[in-house]
C-alpha atoms as a PDB file:
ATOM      1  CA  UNK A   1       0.000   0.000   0.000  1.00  0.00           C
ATOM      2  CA  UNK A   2       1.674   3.499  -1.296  1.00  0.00           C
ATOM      3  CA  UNK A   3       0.993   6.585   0.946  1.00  0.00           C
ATOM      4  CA  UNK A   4       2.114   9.892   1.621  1.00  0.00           C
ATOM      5  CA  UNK A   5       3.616  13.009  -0.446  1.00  0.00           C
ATOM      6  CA  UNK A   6       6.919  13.867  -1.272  1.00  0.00           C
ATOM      7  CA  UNK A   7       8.741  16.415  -2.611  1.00  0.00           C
ATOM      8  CA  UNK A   8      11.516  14.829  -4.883  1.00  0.00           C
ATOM      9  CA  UNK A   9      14.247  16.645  -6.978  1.00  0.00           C
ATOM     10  CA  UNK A  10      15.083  15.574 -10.585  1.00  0.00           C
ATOM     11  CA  UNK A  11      18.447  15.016 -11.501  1.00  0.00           C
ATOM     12  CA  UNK A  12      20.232  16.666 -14.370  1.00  0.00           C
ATOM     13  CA  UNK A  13      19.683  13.274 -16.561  1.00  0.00           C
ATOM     14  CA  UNK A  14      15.609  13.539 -15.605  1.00  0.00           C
ATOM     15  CA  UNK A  15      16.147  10.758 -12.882  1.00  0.00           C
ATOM     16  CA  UNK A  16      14.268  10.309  -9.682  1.00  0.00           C
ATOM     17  CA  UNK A  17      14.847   8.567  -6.669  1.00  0.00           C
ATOM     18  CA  UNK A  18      11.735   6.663  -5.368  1.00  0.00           C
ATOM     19  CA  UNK A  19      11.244   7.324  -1.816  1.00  0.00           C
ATOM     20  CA  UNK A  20      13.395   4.657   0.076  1.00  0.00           C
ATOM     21  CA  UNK A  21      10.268   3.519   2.058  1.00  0.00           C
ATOM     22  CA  UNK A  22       8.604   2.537  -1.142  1.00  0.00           C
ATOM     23  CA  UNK A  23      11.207   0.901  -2.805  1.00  0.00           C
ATOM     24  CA  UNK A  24      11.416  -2.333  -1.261  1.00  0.00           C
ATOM     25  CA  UNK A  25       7.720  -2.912  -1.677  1.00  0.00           C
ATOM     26  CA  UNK A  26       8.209  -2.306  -5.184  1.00  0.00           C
ATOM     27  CA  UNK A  27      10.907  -4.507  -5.750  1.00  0.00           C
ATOM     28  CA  UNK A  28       9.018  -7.297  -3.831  1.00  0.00           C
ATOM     29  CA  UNK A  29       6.050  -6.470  -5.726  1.00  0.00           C
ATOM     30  CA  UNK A  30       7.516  -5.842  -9.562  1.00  0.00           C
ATOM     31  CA  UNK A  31      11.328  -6.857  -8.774  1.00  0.00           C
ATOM     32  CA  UNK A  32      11.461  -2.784  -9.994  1.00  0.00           C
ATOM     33  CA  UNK A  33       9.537  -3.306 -13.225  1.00  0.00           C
ATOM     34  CA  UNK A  34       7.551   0.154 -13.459  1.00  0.00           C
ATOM     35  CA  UNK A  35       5.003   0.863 -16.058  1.00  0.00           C
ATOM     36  CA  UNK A  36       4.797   5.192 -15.907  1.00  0.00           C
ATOM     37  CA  UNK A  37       2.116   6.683 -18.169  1.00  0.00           C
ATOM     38  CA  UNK A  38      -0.193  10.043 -19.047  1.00  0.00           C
ATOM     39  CA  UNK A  39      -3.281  10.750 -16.949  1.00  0.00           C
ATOM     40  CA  UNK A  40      -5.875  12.839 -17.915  1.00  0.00           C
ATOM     41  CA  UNK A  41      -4.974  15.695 -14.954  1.00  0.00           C
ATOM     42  CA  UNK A  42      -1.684  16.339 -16.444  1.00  0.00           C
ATOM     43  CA  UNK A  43      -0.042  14.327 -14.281  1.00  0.00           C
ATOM     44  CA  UNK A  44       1.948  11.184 -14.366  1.00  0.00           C
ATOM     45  CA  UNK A  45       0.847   7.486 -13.148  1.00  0.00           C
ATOM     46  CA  UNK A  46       3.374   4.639 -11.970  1.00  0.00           C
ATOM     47  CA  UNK A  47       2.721   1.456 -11.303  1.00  0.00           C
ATOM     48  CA  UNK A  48       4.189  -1.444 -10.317  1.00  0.00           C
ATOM     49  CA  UNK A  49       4.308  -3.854 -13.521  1.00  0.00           C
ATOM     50  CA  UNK A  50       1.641  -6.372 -12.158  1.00  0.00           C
ATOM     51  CA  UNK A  51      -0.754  -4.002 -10.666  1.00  0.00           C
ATOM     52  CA  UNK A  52      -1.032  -2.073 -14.461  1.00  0.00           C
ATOM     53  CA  UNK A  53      -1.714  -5.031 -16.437  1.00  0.00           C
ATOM     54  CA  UNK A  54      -5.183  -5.623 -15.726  1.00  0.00           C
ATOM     55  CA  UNK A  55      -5.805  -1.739 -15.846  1.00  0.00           C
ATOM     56  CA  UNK A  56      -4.008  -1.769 -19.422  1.00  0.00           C
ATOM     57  CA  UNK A  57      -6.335  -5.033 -20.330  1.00  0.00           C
ATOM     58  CA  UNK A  58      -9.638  -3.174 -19.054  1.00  0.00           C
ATOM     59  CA  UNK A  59      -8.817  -0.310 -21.067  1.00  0.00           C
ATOM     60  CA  UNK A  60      -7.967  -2.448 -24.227  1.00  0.00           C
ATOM     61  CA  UNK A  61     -11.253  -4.226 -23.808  1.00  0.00           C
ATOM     62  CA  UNK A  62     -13.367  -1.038 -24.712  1.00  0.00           C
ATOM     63  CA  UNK A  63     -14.415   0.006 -27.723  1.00  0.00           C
ATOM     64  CA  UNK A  64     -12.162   1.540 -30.408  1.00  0.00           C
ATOM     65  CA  UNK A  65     -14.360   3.193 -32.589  1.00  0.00           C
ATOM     66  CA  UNK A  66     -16.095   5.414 -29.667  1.00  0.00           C
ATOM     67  CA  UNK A  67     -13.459   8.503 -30.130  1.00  0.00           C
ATOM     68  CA  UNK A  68     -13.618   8.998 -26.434  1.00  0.00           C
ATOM     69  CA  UNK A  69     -12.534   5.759 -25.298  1.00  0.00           C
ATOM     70  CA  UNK A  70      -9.623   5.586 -27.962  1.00  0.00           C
ATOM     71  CA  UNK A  71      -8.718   9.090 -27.057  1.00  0.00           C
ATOM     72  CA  UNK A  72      -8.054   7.096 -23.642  1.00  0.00           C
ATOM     73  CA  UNK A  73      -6.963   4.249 -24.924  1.00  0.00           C
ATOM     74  CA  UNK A  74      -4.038   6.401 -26.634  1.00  0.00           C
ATOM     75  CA  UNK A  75      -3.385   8.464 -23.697  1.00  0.00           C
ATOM     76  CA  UNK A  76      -2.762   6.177 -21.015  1.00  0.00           C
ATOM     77  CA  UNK A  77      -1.900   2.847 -22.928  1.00  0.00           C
ATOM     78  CA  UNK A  78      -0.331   4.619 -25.752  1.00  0.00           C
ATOM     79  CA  UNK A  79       2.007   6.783 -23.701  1.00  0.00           C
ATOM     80  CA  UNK A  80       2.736   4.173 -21.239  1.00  0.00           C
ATOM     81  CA  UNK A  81       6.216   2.978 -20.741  1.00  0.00           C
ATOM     82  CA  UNK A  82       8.077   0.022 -19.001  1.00  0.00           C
ATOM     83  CA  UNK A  83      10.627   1.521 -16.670  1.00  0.00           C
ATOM     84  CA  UNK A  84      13.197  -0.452 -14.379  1.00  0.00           C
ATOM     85  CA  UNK A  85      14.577   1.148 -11.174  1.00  0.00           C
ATOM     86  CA  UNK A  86      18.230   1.093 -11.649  1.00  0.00           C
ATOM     87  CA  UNK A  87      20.763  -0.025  -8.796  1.00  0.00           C
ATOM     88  CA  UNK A  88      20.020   3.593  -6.914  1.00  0.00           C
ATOM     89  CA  UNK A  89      16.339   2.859  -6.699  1.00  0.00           C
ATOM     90  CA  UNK A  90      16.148   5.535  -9.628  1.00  0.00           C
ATOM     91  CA  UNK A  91      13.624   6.019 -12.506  1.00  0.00           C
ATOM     92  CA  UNK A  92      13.947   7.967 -15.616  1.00  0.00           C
ATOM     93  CA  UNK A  93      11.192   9.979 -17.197  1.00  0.00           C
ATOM     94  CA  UNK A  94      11.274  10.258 -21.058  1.00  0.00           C
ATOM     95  CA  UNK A  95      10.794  13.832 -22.777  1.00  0.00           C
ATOM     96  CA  UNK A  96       7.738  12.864 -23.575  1.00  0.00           C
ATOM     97  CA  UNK A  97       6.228  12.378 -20.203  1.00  0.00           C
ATOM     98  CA  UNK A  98       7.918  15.194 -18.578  1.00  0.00           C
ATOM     99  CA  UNK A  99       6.456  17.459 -21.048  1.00  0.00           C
ATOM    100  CA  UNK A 100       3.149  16.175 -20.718  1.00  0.00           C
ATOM    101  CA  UNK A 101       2.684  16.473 -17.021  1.00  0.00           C
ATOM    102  CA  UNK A 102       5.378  19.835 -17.432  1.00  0.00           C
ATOM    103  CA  UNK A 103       7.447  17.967 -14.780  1.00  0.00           C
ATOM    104  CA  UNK A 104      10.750  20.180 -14.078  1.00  0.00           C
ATOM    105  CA  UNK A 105      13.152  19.765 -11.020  1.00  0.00           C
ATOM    106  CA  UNK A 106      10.535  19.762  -8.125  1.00  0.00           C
ATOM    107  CA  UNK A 107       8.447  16.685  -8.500  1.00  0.00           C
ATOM    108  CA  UNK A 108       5.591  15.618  -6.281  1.00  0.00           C
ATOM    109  CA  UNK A 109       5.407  11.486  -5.653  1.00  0.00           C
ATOM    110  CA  UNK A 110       2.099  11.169  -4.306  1.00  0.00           C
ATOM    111  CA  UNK A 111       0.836   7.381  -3.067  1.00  0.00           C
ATOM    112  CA  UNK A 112      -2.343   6.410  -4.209  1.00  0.00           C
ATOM    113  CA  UNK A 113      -2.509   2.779  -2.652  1.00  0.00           C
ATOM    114  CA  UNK A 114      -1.683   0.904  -5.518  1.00  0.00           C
ATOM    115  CA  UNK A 115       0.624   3.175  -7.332  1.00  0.00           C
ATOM    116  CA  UNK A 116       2.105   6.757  -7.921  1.00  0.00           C
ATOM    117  CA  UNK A 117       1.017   9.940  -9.021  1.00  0.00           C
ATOM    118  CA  UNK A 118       3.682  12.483 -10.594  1.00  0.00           C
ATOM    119  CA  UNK A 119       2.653  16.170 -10.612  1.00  0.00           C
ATOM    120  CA  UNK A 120       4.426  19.051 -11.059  1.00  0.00           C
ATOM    121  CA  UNK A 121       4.856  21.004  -7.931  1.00  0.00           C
ATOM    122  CA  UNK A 122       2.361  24.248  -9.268  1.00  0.00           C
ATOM    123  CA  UNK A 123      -0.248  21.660 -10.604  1.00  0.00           C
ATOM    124  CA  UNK A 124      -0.029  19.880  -7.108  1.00  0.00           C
ATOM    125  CA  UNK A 125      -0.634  22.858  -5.075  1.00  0.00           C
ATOM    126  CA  UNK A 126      -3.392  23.982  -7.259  1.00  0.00           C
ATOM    127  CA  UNK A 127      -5.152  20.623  -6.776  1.00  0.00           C
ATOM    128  CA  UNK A 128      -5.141  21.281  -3.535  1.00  0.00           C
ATOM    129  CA  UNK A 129      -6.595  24.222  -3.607  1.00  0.00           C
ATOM    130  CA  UNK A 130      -9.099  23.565  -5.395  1.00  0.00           C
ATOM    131  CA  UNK A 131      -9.927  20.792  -2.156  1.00  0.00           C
ATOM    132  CA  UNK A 132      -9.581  23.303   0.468  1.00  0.00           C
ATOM    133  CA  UNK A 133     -11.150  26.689  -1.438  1.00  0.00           C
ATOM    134  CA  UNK A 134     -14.739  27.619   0.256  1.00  0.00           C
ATOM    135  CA  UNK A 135     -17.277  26.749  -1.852  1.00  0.00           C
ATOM    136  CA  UNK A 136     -15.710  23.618  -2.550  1.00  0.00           C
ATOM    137  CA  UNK A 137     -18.547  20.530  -3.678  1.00  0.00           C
ATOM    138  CA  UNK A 138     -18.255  17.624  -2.080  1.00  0.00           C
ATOM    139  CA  UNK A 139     -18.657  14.407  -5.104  1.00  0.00           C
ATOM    140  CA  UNK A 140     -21.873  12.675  -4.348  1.00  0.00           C
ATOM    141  CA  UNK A 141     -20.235   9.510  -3.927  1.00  0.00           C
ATOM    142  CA  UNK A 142     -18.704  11.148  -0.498  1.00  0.00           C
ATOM    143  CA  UNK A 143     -21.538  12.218   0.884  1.00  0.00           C
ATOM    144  CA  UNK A 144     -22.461  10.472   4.258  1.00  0.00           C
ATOM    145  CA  UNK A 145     -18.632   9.387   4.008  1.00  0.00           C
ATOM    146  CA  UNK A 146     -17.553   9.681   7.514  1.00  0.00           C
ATOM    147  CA  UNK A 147     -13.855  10.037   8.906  1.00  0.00           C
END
């Protein structure tokens, strides 16, 4: 289970070091086989190899000729890449990813449970702003959603 925020630094060769308290979970889980792809929010998704596959399969199964699912289809499985931490515990983001998402040096790693999100730090901060701004809706699937 991924949790927690953290503010990571690219390298000058567009590397990032994964959190030391995630990566033995994802070597156990993926022995470091990463899949990192596009999400619709501008931000980045990694996953650990086994935990993507049936997400890649589910979005395979739908329809190709609806233009919104294939616009989907080529965003997150077309953009999707197979990554492999190297002997640091590092990752490296192609060009085409880190303009996507407009990742630059300060990179927010963001657990989700099952895998990462990547934002850039702006984009992060304006997400949550958008959370904590008055007038704020809460989704209907929250409400009567305790804590």
């Amino acid at each position: 289970m991924f949790r927690g925020a953290t503010l990571l630094s690219m390298d000058a060769k567009y590397r990032l070091a994964v959190p030391a308290k995630h990566r033995d979970a994802l070597l156990a889980q993926s022995a470091g086989n990463l899949i990192l792809t596009a999400h619709p929010h501008r931000c980045l998704l990694l996953y650990p190899q086994p935990a993507w596959a049936p997400i890649e399969a589910k979005i395979n199964s739908l329809s190709s000729f609806n233009p919104q699912t294939s616009a989907y289809q080529r965003m997150m499985v077309g953009q999707a890449e197979d990554l492999t931490l190297d002997s640091a515990g590092r990752l490296l983001v192609s060009s085409v990813l880190r303009d996507f998402a407009s990742l630059d040096k300060d990179v927010m790693f963001v657990g989700q449970g099952s895998h990462f999100e990547l934002w850039n730090l702006d984009a992060w901060n304006k997400q949550l702003g958008i959370l904590t701004s008055d007038g704020a809706e809460m989704p209907a699937e929250l409400e009567g959603f305790s804590l």
